[in-house]
Structures are given as structure tokens and as C-alpha cells.
Protein backbone atom coordinates (compact mmCIF):
# COMPACT_ATOMS: atom_id res chain seq x y z
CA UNK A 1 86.77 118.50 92.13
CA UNK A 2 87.78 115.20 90.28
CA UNK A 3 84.67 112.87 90.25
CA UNK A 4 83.75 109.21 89.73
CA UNK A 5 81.14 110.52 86.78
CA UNK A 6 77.29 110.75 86.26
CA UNK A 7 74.82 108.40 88.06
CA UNK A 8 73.99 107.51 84.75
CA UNK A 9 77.46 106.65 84.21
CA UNK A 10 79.37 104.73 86.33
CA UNK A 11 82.87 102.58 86.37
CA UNK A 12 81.79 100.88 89.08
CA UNK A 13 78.69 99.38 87.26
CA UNK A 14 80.57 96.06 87.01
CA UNK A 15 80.49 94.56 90.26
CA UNK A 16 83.02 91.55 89.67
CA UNK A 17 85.99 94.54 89.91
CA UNK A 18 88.27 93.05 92.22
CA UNK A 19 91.12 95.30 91.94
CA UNK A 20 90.42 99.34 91.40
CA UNK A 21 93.06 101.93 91.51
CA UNK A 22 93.07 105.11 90.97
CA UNK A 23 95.64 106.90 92.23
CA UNK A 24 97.14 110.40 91.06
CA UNK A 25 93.60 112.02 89.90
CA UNK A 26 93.26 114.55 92.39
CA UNK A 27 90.25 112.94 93.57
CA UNK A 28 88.59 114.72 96.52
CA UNK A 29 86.59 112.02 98.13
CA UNK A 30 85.15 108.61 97.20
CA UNK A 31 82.13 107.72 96.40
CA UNK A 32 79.77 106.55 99.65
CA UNK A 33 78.33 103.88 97.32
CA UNK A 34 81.73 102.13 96.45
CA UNK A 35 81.12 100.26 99.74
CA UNK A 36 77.10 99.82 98.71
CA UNK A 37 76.59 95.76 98.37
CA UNK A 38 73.76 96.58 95.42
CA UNK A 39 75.64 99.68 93.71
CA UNK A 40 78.88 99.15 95.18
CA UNK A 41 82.07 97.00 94.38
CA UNK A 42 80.84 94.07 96.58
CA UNK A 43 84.38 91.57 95.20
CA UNK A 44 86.73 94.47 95.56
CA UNK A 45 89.70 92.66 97.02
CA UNK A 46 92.06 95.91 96.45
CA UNK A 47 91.77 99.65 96.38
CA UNK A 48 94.36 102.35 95.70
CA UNK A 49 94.11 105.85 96.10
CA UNK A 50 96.91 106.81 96.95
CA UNK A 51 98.05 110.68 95.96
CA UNK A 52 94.79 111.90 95.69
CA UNK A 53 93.30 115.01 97.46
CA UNK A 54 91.37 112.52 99.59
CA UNK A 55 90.06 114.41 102.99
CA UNK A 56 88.39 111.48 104.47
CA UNK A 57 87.08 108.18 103.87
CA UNK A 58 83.75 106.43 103.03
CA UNK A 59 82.31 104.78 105.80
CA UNK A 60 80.68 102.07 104.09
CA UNK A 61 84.57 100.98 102.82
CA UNK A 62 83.63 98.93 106.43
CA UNK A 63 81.12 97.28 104.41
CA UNK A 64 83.32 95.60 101.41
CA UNK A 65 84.02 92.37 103.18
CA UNK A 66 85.92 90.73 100.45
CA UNK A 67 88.81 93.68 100.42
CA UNK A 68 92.32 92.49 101.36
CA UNK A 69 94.37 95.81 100.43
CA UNK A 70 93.83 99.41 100.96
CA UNK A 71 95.87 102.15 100.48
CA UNK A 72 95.25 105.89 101.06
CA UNK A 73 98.81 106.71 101.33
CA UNK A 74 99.71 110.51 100.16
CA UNK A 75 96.68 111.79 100.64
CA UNK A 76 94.97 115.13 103.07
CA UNK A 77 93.30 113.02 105.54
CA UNK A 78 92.98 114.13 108.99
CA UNK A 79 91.55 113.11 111.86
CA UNK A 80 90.02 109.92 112.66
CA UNK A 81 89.93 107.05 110.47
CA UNK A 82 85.94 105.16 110.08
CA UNK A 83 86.44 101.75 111.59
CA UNK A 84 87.98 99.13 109.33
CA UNK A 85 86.77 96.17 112.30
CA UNK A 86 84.56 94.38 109.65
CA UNK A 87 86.86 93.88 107.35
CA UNK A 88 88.54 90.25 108.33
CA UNK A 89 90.32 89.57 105.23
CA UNK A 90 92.10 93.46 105.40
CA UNK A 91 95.70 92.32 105.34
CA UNK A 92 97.86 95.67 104.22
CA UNK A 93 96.15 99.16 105.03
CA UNK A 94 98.39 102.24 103.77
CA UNK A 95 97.90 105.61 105.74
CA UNK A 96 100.64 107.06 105.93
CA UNK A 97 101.96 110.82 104.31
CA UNK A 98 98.52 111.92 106.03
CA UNK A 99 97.44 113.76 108.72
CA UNK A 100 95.60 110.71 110.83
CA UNK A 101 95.39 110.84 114.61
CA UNK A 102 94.21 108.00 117.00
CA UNK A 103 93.86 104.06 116.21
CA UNK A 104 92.18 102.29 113.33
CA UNK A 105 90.18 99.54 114.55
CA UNK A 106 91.02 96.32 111.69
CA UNK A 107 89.87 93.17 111.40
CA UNK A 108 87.40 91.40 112.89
């Protein structure tokens, strides 16, 4: 499984990132702390991931308020998607080429 790195090692160590992408790594899952307002990416305004291996999604991505785009296009999700209702400033969200059933609550 493709990982973010060590806890003693971390990209997202720098929280001013405001754009993160990082798409066509195989990457089974993200990390539960990207969405983390101490250890997270609290200015992350987009985030790609698209072709990935991606099964589901962090629900503390409900928790980066400042995040305009997301895309998980192209990726093995299934199921139901976390809510996205926090998010106010979510303008573009990218799901398709996965298996998703049901709504996606966005926006506030």
C-alpha cells in the first residue's frame, strides 16, 4: 500500500499548503489527519487524488473549511460518500469513474 510516510516524517508538516495533489500513486486511502486543524492541512483550498486506489474517504476532509476543489475522480470508491455539508466554500467536487451510490450532502 502507497503511504503518506512516517509520523516522524510528514509532507503535510507545512500547514500553509493550499494546493496538494497527488494523483497517480496508487494510494489506498488518505490520511484521517489531512483534515486534523493541528496536524492537518487547515489552508488546503485544493486536493487531487484522482487515479489512485482510493476505497473511501477521510471523514474529517468535512473538517478543512478553507477547501474549494476536490477531486477523487478514477478512483475504487463505493458506497456512500462522508458528508461534504461543512464545507461552504466547496465549489467543484469530482466523483466520478467510481463506484458511489446515494447523494453527497455539499455546502453549507
Amino acid at each position: 500500500m502507497a503511504s503518506f510516510g512516517s509520523d516522524e516524517e510528514r509532507f503535510w508538516d507545512n500547514v500553509d499548503l493550499r494546493t496538494l495533489d497527488v494523483s497517480m500513486n496508487r494510494l489506498e486511502a488518505l490520511p484521517e489527519e489531512i483534515g486534523d486543524p493541528v496536524a492537518g492541512l487547515p489552508h488546503l483550498t485544493k486536493l487531487v487524488a484522482k487515479h489512485n486506489l482510493l476505497a473511501g474517504l477521510p471523514a474529517s476532509l468535512a473538517t478543512l473549511a478553507s477547501l474549494a476543489v476536490l477531486d477523487v475522480s478514477h478512483n475504487q470508491l463505493h458506497g456512500g460518500v462522508p458528508s461534504l455539508a461543512p464545507l461552504a466554500n466547496l465549489v467543484e467536487l469530482k466523483l466520478e469513474h467510481n463506484q458511489v451510490v446515494g447523494g453527497c450532502q455539499v455546502g453549507a
